[in-house]
Protein backbone atom coordinates (compact mmCIF):
# COMPACT_ATOMS: atom_id res chain seq x y z
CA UNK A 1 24.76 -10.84 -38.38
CA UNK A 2 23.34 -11.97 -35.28
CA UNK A 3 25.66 -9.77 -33.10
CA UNK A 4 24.70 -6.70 -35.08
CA UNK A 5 20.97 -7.12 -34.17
CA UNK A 6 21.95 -8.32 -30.61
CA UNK A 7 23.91 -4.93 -30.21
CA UNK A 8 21.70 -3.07 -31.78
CA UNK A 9 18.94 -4.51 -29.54
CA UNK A 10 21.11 -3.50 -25.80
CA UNK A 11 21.43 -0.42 -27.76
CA UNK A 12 18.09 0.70 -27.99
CA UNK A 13 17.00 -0.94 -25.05
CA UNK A 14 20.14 1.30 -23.05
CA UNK A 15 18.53 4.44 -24.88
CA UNK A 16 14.88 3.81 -24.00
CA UNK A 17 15.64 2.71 -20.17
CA UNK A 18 18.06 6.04 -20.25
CA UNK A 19 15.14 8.24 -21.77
CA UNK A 20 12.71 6.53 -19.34
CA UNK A 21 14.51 8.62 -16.55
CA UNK A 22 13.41 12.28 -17.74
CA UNK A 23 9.45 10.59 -17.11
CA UNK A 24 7.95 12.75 -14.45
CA UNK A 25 6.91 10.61 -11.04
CA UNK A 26 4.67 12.41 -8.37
CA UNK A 27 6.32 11.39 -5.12
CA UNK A 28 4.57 14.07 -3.03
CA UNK A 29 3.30 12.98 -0.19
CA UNK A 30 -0.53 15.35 0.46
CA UNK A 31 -0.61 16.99 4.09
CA UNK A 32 -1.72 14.57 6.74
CA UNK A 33 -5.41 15.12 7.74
CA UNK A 34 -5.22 13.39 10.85
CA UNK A 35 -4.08 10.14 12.38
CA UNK A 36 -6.55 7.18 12.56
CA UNK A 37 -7.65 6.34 16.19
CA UNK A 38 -5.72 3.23 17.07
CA UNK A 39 -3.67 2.05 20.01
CA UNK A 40 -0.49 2.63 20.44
CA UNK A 41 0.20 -1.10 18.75
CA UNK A 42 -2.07 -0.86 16.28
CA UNK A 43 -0.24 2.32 15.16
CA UNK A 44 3.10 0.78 15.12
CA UNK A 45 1.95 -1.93 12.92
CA UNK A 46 0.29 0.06 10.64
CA UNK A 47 3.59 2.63 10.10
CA UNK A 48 5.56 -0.73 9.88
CA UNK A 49 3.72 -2.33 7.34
CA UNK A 50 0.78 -0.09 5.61
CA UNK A 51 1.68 3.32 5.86
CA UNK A 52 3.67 3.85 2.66
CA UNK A 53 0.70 2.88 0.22
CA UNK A 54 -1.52 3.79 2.69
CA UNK A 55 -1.61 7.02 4.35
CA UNK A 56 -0.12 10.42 3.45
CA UNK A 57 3.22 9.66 5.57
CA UNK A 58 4.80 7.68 1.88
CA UNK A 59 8.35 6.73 2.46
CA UNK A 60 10.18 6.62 -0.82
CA UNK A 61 12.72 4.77 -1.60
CA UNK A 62 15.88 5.39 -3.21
CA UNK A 63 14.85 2.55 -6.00
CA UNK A 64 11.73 5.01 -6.16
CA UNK A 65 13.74 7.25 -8.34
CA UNK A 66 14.68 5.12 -11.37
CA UNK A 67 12.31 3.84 -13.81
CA UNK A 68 10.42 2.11 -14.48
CA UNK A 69 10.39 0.91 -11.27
CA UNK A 70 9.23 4.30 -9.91
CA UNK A 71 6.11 3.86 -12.30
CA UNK A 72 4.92 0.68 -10.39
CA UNK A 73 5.91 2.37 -7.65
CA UNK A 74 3.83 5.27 -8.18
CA UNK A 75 0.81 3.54 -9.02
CA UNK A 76 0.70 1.01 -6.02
CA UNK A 77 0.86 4.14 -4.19
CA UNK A 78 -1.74 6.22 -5.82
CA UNK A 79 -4.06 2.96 -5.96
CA UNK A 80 -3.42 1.81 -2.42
CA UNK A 81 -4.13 5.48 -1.25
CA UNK A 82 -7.01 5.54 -3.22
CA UNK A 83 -8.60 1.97 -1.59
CA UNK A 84 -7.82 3.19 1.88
CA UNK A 85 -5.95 6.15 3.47
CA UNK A 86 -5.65 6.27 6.85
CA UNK A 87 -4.41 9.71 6.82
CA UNK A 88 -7.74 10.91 5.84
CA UNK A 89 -9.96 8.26 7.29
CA UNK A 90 -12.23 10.02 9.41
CA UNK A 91 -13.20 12.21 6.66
CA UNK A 92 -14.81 9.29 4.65
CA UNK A 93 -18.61 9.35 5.02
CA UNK A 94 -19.79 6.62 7.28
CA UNK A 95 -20.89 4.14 5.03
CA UNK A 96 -17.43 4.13 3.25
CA UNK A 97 -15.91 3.33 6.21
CA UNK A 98 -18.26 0.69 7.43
CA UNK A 99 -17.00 -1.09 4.38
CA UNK A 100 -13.61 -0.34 5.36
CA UNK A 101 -13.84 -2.19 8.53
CA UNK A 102 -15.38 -5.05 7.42
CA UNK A 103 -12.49 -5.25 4.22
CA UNK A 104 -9.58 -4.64 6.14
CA UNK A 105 -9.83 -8.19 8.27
CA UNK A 106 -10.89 -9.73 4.73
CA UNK A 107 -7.59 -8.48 3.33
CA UNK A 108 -5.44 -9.30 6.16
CA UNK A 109 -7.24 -12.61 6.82
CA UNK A 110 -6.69 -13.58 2.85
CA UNK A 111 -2.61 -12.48 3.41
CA UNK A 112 -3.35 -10.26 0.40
CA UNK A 113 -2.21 -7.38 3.02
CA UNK A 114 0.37 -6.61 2.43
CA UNK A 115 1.55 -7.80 -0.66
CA UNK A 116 3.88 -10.45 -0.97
CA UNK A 117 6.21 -8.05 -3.87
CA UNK A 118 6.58 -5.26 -0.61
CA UNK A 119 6.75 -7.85 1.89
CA UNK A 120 10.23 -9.06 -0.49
CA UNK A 121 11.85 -5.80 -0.34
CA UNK A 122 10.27 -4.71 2.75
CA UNK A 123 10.87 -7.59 5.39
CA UNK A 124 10.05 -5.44 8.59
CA UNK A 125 6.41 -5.48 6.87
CA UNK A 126 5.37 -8.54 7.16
CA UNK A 127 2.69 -9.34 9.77
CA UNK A 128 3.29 -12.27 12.64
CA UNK A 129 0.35 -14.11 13.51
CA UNK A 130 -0.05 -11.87 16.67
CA UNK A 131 0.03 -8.47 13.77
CA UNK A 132 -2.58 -10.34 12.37
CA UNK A 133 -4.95 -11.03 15.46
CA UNK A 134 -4.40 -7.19 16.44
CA UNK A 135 -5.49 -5.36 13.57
CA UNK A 136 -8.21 -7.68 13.02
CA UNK A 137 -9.62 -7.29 16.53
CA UNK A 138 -8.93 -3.46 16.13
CA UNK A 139 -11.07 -3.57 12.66
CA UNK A 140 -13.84 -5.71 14.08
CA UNK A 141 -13.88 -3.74 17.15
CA UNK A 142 -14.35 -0.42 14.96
CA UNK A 143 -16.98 -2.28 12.39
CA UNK A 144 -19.17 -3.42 15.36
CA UNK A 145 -18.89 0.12 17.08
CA UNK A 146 -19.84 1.71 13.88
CA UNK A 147 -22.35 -0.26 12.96
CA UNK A 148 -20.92 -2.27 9.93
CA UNK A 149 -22.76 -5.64 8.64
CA UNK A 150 -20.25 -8.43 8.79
CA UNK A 151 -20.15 -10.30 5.15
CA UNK A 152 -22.15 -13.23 4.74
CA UNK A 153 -20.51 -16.91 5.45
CA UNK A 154 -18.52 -18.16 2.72
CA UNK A 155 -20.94 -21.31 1.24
């Protein structure tokens, strides 16, 4: 009896991950609206280890295809894109991207950026402590030039 259900179980768990395939994933990548000022380091590091959730430039992976993985997949995309996109960063209004400056040394400062579950598959992405110093300098250098208020000290 119990190898009946346990067969019938793979079985409809085979189907369902076989059916997932034919789910539609957007893995378009929207035209680039322009590159975010940075030097020529701060670039690199970006295209190494934030460009494909955030920015326009989305290199998909093969593992990209197959669900559900591509669901996840899609989403982090969609929602990192949606947080910040440096493809289309000058065209945020100002005050948007005051608050950009001042969260993208919170987020790197926290390790939260970028995420350990890319970092995994994606070893060339994670930051040194000398990635770290430069993009926070660069972010801090852009709040205070824009005019950004620095967040209150933690208690």
């Amino acid at each position: 009896m119990n190898r009946i259900l346990v067969r019938r179980a793979l079985l409809v768990i085979g189907i369902a991950v076989i059916l997932a395939q034919f789910v539609p994933v957007d893995r378009s990548n929207p035209p680039v609206q322009g590159e975010i000022e940075a030097p020529p380091a701060v670039r690199t590091i970006l295209r190494r280890a934030c460009y494909d959730c955030h920015s326009n430039a989305t290199v998909w992976p093969w593992y990209g295809r197959v669900a559900p993985v591509s669901w996840l997949l899609q989403r982090d995309v969609r929602e990192g894109r949606k947080e910040v996109n440096f493809s289309v960063f000058g065209q945020y209004a100002e005050k948007r991207r005051q608050r950009k400056w001042v969260e993208i040394p919170e987020q790197i400062e926290k390790g939260e950026m970028p995420p350990w579950f890319y970092t995994a598959i994606h070893p060339e992405a994670r930051l040194s402590e000398a990635d770290r110093a430069v993009l926070i300098a660069w972010a801090r250098e852009n709040a205070a030039r824009e005019g950004a208020a620095p967040p209150p000290p933690a208690p």
